[in-house]
N, C-alpha and C. Protein backbone atom coordinates (compact mmCIF):
# COMPACT_ATOMS: atom_id res chain seq x y z
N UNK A 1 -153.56 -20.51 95.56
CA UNK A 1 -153.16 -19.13 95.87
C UNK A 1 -154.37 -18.21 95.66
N UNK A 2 -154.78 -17.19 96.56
CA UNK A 2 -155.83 -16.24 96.41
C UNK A 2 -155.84 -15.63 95.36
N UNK A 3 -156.19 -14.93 94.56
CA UNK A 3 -156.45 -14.51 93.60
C UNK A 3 -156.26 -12.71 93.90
N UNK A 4 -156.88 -12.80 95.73
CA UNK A 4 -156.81 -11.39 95.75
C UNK A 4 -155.71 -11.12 96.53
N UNK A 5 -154.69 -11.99 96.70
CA UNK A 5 -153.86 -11.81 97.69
C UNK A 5 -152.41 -10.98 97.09
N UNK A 6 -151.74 -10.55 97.87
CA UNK A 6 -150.56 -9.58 97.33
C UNK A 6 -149.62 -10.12 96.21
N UNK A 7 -149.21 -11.73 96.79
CA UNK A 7 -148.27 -12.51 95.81
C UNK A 7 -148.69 -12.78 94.67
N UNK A 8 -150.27 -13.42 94.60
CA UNK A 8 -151.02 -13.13 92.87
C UNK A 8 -150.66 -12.07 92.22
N UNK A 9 -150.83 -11.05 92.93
CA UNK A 9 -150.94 -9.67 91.82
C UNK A 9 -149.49 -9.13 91.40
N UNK A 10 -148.31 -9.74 92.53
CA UNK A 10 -147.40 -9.94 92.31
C UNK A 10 -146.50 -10.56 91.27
N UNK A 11 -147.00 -11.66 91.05
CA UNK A 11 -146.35 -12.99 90.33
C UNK A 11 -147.45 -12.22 88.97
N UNK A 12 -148.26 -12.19 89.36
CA UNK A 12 -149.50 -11.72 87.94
C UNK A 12 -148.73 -10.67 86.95
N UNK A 13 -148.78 -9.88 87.64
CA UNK A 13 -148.13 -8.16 87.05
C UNK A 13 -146.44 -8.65 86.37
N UNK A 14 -145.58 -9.66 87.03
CA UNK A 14 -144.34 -9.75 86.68
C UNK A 14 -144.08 -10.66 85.36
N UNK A 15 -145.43 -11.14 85.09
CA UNK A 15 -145.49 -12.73 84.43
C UNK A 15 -145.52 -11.86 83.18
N UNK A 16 -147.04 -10.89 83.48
CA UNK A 16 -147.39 -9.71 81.88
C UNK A 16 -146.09 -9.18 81.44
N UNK A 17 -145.57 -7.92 82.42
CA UNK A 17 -144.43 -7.51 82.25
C UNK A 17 -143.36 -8.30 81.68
N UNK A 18 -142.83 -9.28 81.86
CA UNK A 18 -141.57 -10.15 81.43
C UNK A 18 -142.25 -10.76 80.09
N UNK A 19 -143.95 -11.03 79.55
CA UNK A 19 -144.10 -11.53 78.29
C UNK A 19 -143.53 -9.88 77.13
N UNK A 20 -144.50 -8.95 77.55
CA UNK A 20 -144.60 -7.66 76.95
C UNK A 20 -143.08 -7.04 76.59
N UNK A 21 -142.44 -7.19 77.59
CA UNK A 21 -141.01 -6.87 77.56
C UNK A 21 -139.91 -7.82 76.35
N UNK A 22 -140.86 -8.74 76.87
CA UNK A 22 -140.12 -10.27 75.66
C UNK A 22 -140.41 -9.73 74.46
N UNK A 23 -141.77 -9.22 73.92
CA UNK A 23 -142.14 -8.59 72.50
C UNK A 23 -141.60 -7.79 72.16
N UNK A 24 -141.20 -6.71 73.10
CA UNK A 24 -140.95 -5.21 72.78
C UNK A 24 -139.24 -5.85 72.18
N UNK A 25 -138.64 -6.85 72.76
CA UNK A 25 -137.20 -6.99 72.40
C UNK A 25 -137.16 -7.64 71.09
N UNK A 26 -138.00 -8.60 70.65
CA UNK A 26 -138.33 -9.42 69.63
C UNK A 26 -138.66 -8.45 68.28
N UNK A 27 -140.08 -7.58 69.19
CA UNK A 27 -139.96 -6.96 67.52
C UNK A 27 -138.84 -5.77 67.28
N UNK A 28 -138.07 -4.99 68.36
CA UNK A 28 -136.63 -4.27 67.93
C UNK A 28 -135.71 -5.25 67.39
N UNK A 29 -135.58 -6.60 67.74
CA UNK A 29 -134.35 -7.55 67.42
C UNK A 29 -134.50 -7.49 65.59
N UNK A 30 -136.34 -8.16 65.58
CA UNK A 30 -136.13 -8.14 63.98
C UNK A 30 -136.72 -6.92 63.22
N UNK A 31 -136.84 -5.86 63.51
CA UNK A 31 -137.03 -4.86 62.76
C UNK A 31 -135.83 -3.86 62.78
N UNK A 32 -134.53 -3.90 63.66
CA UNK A 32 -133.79 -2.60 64.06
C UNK A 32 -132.89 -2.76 62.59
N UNK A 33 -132.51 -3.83 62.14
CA UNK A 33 -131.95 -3.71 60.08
C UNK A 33 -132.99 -2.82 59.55
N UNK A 34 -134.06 -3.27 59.22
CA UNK A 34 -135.01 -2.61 58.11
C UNK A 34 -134.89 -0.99 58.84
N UNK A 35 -135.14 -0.68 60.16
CA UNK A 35 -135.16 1.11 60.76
C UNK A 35 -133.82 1.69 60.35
N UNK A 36 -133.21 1.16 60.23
CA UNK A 36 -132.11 1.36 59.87
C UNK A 36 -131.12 2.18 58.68
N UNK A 37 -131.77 0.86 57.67
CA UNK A 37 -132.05 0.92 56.46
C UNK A 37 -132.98 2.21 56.24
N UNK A 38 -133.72 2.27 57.05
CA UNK A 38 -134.67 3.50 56.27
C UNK A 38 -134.16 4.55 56.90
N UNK A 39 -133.76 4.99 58.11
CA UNK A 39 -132.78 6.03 58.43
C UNK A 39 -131.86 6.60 57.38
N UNK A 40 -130.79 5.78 57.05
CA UNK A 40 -129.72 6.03 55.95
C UNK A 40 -130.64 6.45 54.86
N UNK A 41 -131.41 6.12 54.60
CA UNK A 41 -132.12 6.06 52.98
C UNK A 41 -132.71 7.26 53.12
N UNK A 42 -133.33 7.66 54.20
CA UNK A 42 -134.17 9.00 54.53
C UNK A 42 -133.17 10.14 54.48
N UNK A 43 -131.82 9.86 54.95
CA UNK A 43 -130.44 10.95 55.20
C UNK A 43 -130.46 11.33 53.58
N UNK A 44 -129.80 9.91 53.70
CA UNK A 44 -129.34 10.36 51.48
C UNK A 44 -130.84 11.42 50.40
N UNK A 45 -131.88 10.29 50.98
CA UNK A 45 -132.92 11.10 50.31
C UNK A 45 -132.84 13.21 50.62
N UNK A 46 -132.78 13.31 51.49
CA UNK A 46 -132.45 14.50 52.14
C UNK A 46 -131.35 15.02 51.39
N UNK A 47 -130.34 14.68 51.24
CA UNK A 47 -128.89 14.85 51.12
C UNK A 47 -129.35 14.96 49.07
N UNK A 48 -129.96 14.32 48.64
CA UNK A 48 -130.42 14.58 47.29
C UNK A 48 -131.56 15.64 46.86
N UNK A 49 -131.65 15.81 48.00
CA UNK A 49 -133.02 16.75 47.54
C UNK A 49 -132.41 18.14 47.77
N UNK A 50 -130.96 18.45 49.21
CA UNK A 50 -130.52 19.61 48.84
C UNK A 50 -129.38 19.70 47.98
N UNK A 51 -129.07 18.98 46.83
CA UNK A 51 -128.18 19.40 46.32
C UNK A 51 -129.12 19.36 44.57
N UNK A 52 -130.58 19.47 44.64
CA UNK A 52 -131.38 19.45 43.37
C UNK A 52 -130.98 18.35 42.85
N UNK A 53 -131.43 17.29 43.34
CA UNK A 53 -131.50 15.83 42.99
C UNK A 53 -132.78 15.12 43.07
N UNK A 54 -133.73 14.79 42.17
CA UNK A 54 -135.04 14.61 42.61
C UNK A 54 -134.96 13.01 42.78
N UNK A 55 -134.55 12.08 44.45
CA UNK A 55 -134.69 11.07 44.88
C UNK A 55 -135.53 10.47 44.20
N UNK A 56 -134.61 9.02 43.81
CA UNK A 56 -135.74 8.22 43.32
C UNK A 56 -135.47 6.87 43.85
N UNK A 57 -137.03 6.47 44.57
CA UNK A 57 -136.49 5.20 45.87
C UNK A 57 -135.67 4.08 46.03
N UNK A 58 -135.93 3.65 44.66
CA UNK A 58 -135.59 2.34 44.30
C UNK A 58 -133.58 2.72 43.95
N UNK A 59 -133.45 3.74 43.69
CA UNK A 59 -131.89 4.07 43.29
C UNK A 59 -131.29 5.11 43.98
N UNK A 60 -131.76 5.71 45.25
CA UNK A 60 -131.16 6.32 46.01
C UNK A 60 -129.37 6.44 45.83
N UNK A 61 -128.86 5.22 46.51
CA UNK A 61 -128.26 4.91 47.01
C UNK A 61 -126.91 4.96 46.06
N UNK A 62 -127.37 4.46 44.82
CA UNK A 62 -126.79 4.89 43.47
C UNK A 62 -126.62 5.95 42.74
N UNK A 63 -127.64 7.17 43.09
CA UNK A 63 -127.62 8.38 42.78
C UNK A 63 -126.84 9.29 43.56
N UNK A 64 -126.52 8.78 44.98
CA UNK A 64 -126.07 9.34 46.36
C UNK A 64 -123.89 9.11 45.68
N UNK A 65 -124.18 7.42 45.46
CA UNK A 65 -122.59 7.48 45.18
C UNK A 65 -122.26 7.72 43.40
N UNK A 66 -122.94 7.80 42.94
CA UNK A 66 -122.48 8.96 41.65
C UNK A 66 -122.25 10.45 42.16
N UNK A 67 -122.49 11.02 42.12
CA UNK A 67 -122.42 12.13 43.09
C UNK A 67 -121.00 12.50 43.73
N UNK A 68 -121.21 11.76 44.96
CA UNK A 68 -120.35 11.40 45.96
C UNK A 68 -119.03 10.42 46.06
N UNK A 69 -119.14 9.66 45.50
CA UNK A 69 -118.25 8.68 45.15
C UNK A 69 -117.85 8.09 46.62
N UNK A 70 -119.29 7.88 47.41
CA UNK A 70 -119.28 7.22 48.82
C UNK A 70 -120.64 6.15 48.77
N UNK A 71 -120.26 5.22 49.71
CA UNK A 71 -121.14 4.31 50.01
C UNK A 71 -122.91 4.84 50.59
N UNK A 72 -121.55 5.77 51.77
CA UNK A 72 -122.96 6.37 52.87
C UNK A 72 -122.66 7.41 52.78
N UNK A 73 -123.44 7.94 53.73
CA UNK A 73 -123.25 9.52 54.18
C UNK A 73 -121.72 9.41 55.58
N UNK A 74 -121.24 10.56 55.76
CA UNK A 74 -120.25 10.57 56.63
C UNK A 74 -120.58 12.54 57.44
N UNK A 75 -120.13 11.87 58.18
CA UNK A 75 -120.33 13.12 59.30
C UNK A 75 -119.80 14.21 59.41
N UNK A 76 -118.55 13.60 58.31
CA UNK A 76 -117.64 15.17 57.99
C UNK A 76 -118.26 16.36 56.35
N UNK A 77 -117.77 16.91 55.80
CA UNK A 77 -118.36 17.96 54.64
C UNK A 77 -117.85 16.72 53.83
N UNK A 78 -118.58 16.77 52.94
CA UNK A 78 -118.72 15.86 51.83
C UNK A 78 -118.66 16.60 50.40
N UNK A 79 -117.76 16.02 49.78
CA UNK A 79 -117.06 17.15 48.45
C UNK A 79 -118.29 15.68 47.43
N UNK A 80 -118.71 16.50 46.13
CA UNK A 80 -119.67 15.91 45.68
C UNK A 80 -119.47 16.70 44.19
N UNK A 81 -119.98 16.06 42.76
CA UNK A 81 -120.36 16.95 41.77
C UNK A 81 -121.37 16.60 41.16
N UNK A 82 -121.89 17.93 40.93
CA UNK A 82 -123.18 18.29 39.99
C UNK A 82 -123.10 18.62 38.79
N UNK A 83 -123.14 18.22 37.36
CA UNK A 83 -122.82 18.69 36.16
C UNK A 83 -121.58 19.05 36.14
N UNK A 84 -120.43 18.50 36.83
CA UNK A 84 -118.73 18.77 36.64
C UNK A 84 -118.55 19.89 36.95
N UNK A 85 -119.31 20.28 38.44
CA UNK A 85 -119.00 21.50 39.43
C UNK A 85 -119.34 20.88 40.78
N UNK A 86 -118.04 21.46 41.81
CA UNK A 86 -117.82 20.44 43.05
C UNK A 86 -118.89 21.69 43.69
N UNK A 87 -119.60 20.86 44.75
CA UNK A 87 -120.32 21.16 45.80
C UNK A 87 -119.90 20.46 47.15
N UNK A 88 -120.10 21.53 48.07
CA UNK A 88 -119.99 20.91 49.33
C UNK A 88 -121.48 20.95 49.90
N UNK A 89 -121.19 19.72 50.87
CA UNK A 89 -122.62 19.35 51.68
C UNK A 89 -122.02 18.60 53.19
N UNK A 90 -122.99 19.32 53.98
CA UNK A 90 -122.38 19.14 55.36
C UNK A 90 -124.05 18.87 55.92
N UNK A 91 -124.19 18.42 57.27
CA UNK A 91 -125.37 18.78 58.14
C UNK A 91 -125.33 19.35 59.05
N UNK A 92 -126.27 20.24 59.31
CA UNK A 92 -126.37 21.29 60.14
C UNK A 92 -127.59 20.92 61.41
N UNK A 93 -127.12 21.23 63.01
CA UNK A 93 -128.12 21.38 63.60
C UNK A 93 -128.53 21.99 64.73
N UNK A 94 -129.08 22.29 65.41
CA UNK A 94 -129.43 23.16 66.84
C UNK A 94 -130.64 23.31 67.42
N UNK A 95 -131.15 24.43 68.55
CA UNK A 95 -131.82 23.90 68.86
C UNK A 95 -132.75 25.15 68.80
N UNK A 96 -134.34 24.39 68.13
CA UNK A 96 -135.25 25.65 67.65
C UNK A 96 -136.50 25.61 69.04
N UNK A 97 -137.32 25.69 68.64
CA UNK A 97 -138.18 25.82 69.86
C UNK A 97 -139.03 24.89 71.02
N UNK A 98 -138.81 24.08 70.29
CA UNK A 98 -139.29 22.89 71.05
C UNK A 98 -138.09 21.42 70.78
N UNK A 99 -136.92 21.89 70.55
CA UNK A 99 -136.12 20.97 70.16
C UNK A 99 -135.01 20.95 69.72
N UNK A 100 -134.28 19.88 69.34
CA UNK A 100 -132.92 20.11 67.87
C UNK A 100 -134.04 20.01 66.63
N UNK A 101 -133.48 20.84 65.86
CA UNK A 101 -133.26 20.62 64.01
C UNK A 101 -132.37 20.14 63.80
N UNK A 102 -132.58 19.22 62.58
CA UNK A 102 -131.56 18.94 62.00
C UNK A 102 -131.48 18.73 60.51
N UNK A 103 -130.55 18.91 59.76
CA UNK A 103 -131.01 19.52 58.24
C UNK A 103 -129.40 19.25 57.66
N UNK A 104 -130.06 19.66 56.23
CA UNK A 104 -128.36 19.38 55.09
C UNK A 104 -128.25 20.32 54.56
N UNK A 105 -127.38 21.31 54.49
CA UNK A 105 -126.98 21.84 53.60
C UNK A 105 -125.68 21.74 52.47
N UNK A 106 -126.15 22.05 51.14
CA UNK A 106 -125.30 22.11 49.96
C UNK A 106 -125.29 23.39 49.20
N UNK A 107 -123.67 23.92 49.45
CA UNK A 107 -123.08 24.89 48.59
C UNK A 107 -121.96 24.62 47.59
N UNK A 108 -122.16 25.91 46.77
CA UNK A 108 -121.37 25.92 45.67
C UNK A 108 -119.94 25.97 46.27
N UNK A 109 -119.43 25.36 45.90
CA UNK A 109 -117.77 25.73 45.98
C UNK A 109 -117.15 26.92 46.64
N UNK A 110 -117.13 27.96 46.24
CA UNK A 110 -117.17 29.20 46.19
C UNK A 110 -117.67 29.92 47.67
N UNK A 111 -118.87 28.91 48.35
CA UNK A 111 -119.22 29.09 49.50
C UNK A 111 -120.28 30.60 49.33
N UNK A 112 -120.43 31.05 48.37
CA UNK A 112 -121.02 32.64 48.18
C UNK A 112 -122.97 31.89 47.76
N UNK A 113 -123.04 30.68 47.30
CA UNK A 113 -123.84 30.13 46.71
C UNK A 113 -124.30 29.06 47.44
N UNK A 114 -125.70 29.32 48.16
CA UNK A 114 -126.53 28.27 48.83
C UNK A 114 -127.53 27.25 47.43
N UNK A 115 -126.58 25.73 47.29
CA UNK A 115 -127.74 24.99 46.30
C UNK A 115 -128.65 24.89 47.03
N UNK A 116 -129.32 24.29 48.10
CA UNK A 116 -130.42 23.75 48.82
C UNK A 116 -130.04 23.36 50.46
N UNK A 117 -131.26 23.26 50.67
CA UNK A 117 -131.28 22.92 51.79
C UNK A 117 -132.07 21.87 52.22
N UNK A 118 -132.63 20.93 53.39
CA UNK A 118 -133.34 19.81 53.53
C UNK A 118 -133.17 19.51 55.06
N UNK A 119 -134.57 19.38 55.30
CA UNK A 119 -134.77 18.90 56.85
C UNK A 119 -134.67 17.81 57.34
N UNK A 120 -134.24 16.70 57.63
CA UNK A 120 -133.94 15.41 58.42
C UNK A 120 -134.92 15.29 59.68
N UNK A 121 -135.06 16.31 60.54
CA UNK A 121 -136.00 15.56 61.82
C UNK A 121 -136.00 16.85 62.62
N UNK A 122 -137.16 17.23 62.83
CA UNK A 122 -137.32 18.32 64.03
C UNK A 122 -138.52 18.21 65.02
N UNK A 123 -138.58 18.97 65.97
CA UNK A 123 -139.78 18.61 66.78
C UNK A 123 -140.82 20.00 67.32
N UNK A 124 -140.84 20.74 66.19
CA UNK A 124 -141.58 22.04 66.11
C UNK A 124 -143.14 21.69 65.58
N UNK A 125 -143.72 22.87 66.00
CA UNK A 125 -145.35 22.48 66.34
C UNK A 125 -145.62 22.48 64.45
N UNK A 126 -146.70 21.59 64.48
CA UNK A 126 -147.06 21.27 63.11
C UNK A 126 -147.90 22.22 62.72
N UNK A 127 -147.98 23.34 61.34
CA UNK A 127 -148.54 23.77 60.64
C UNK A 127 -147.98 25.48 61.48
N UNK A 128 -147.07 25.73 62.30
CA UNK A 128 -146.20 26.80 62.75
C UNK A 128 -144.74 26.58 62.04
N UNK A 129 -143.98 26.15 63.25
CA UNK A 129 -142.86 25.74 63.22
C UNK A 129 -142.60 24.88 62.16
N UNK A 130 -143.42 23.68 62.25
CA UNK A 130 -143.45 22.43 61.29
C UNK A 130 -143.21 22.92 59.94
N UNK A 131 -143.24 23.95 59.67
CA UNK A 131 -143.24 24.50 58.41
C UNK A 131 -141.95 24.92 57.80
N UNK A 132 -140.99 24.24 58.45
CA UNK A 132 -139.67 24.56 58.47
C UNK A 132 -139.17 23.68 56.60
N UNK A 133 -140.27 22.64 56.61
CA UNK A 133 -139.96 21.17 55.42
C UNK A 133 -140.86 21.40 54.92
N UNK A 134 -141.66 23.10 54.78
CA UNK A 134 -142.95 23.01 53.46
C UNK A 134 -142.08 23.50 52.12
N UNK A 135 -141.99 22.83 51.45
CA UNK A 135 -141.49 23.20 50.08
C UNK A 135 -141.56 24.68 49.77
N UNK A 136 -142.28 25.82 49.80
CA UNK A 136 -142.30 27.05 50.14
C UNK A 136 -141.07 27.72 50.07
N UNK A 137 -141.16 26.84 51.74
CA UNK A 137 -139.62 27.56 52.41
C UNK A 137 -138.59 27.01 52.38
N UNK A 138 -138.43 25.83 51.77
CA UNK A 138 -137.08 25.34 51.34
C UNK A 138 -136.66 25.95 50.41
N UNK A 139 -137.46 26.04 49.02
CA UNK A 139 -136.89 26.57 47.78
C UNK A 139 -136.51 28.15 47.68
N UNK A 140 -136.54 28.46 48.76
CA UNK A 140 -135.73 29.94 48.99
C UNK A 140 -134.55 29.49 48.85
N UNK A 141 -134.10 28.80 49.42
CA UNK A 141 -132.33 28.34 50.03
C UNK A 141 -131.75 28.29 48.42
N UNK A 142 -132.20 27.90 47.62
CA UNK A 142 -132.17 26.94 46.09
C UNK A 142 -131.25 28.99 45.10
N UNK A 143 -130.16 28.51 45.10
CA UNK A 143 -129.86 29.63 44.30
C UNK A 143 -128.79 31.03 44.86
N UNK A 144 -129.85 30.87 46.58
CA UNK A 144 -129.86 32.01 47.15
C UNK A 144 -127.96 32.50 47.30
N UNK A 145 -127.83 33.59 46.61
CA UNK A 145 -126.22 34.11 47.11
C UNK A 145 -126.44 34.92 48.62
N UNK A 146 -125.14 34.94 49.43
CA UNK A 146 -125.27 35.33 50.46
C UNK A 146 -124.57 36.79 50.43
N UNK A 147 -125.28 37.25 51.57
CA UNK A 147 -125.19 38.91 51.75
C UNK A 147 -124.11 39.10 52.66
N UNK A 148 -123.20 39.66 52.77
CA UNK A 148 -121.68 39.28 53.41
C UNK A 148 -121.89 37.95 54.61
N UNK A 149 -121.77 37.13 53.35
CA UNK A 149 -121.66 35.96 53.90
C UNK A 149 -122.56 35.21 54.69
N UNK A 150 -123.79 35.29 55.26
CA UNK A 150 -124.54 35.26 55.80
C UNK A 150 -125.88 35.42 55.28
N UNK A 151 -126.60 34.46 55.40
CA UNK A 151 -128.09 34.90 55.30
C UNK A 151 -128.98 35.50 56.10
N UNK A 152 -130.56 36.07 56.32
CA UNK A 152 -131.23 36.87 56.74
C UNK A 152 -132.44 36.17 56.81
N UNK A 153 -132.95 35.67 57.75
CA UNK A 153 -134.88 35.75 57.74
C UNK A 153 -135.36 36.71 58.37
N UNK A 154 -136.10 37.10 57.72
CA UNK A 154 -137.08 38.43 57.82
C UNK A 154 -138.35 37.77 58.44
N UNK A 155 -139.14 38.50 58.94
CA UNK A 155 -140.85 38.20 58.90
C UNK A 155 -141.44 38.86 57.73
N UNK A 156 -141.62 38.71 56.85
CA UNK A 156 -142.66 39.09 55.85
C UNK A 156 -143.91 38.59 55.35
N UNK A 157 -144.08 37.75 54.25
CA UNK A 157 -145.50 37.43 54.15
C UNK A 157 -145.46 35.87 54.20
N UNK A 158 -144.74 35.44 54.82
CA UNK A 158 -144.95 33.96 55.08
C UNK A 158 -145.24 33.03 53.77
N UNK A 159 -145.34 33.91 52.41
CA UNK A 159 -144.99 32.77 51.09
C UNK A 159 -144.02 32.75 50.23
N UNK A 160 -143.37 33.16 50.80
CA UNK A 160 -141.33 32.98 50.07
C UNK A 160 -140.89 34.48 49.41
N UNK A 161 -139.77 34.23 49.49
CA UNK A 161 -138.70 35.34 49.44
C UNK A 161 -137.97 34.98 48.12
N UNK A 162 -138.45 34.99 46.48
CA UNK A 162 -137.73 34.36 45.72
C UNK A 162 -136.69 35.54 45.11
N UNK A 163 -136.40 36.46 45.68
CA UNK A 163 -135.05 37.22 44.97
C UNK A 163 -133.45 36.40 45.44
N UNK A 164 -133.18 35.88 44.59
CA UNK A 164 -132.02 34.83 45.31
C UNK A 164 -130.68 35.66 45.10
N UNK A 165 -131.10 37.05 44.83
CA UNK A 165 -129.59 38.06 45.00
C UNK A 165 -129.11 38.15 46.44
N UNK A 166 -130.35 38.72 47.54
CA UNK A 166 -130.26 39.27 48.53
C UNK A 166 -129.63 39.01 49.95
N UNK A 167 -129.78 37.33 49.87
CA UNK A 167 -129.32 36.42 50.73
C UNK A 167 -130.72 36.83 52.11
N UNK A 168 -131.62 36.94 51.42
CA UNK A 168 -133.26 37.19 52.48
C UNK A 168 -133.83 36.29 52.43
N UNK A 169 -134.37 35.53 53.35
CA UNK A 169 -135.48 34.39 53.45
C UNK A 169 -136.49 34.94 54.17
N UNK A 170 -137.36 34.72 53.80
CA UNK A 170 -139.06 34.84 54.38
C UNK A 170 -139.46 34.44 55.52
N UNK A 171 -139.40 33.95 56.63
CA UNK A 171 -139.64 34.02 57.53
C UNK A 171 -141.02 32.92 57.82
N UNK A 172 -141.81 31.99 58.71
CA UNK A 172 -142.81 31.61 58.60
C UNK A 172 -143.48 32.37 59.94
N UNK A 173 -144.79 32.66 59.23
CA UNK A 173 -145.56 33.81 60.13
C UNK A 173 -146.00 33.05 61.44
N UNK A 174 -146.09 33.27 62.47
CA UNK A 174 -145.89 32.85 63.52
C UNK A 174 -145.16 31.72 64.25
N UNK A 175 -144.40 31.81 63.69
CA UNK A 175 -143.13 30.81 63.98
C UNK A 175 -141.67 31.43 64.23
N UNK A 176 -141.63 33.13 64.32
CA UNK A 176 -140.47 33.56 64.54
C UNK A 176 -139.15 33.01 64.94
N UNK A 177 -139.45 32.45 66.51
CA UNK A 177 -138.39 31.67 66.95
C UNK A 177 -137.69 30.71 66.13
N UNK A 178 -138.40 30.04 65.76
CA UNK A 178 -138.22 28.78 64.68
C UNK A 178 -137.21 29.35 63.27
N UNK A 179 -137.99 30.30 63.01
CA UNK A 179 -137.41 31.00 61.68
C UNK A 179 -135.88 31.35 61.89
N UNK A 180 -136.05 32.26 63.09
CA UNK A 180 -134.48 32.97 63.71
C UNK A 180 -133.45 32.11 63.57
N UNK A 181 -134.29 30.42 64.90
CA UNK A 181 -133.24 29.87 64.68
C UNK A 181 -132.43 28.55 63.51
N UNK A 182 -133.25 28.68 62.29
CA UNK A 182 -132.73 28.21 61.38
C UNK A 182 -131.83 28.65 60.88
N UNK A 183 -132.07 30.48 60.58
CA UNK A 183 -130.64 31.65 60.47
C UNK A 183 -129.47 31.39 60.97
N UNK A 184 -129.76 31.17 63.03
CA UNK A 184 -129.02 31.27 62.89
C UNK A 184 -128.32 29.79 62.94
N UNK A 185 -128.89 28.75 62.80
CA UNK A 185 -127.90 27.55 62.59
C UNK A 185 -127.19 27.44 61.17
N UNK A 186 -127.69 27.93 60.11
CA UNK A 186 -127.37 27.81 58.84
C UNK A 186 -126.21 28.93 58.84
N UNK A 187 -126.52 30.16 59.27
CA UNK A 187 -124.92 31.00 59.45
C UNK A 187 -123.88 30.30 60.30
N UNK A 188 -124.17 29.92 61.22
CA UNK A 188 -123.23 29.14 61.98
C UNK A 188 -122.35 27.90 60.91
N UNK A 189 -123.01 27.15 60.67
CA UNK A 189 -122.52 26.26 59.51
C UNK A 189 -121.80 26.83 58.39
N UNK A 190 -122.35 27.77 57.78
CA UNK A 190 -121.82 28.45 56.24
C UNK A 190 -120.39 29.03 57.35
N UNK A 191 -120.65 29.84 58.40
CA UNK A 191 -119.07 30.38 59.21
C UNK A 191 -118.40 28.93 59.42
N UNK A 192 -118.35 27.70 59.69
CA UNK A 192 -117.70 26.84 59.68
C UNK A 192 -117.15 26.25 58.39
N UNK A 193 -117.81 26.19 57.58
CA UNK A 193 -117.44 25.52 56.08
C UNK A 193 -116.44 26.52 55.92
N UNK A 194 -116.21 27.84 56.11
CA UNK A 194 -115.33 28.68 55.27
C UNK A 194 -114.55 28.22 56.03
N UNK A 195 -113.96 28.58 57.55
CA UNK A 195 -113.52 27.88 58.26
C UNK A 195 -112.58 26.64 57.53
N UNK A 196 -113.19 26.06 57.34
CA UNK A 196 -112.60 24.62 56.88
C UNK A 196 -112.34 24.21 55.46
N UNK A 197 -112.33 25.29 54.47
CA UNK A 197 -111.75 25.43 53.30
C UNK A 197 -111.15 26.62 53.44
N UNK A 198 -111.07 27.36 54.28
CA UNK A 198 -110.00 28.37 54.04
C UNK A 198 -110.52 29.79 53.47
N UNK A 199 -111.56 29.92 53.64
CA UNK A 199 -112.10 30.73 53.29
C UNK A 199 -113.08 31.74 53.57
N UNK A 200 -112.22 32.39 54.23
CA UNK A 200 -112.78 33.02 55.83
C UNK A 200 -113.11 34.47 55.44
């Protein structure tokens, strides 16, 4: 057979393709447990970090169902306690500027009291937007009571907003959009949780 002829390059190109394709299935077949595994583990880790739980790798999973008194995470609000005071924790998400966010939030009972908050996966520009998971601007959320019911990002000086009376978050400086729409996914959520305890 020619080498330069149509059916070579034919049979050639289909032979690569069908090995490459064979790999790409081989290494998802035996790696899609372990991605897996680290998905869940990355949620919970998240899920511990907004309710002031400082994740620790090896016991995640054990720290997650003390807590929780669950295996995994579940998709509905998740009733949980901290020092023999119930917290709720739900995930929140939408869509910021180049994408969905997606994130956890945990409140006090009471719903008037944001414990934390925590980012899971977004696709905002790095060292703008991306700045959504700089410790900075998470530990606003940590404390913060809400201002009829609702929180506020402002633009201000882009290094945190620590009066946790006001229900004000700081804003990241050129990242407006991004900022707005964390507001407003996190009001959206806090209006659903009341919603769904009754507490409207």
């Amino acid at each position: 057979m020619e080498k330069n002829s149509m059916t070579y390059t034919a049979i050639f190109s289909f032979i690569i393709t069908f090995i490459l394709v064979f790999l790409l299935t081989l290494t998802y077949v035996g790696t899609k447990d372990r991605v897996s595994e680290y998905n869940k583990n990355y949620e919970i880790s998240a899920i511990l970090k907004a309710v002031g739980v400082e994740p620790k790798d090896e016991k995640i999973q054990e720290q997650f169902k003390s807590i929780f008194n669950l295996d995994l995470p579940v998709d509905k609000t998740m009733v949980g306690k901290i020092d023999g005071e119930d917290i709720l924790v739900s995930k929140f998400s939408g869509k910021a500027l180049w994408g969905t966010v997606t994130g956890i939030i945990a409140m006090e009972k009471n719903l008037k009291t944001i414990k934390g908050i925590d980012i899971i996966s977004h696709n905002e520009t790095p060292g703008l937007g991306g700045r959504i998971e700089d410790s900075w601007f998470l530990n606003q959320f940590k404390g913060e009571t809400l201002n009829k019911n609702m929180i506020k990002v402002v633009q201000g000086s882009g290094s945190g907003n620590y009066n946790f009376d006001d229900g004000i978050i700081d804003g990241i400086v050129g990242a407006t959009r991004t900022s707005k729409s964390i507001e407003v996914m996190i009001n959206k959520k806090i209006k659903s949780l009341r919603e769904e305890v009754g507490n409207e």
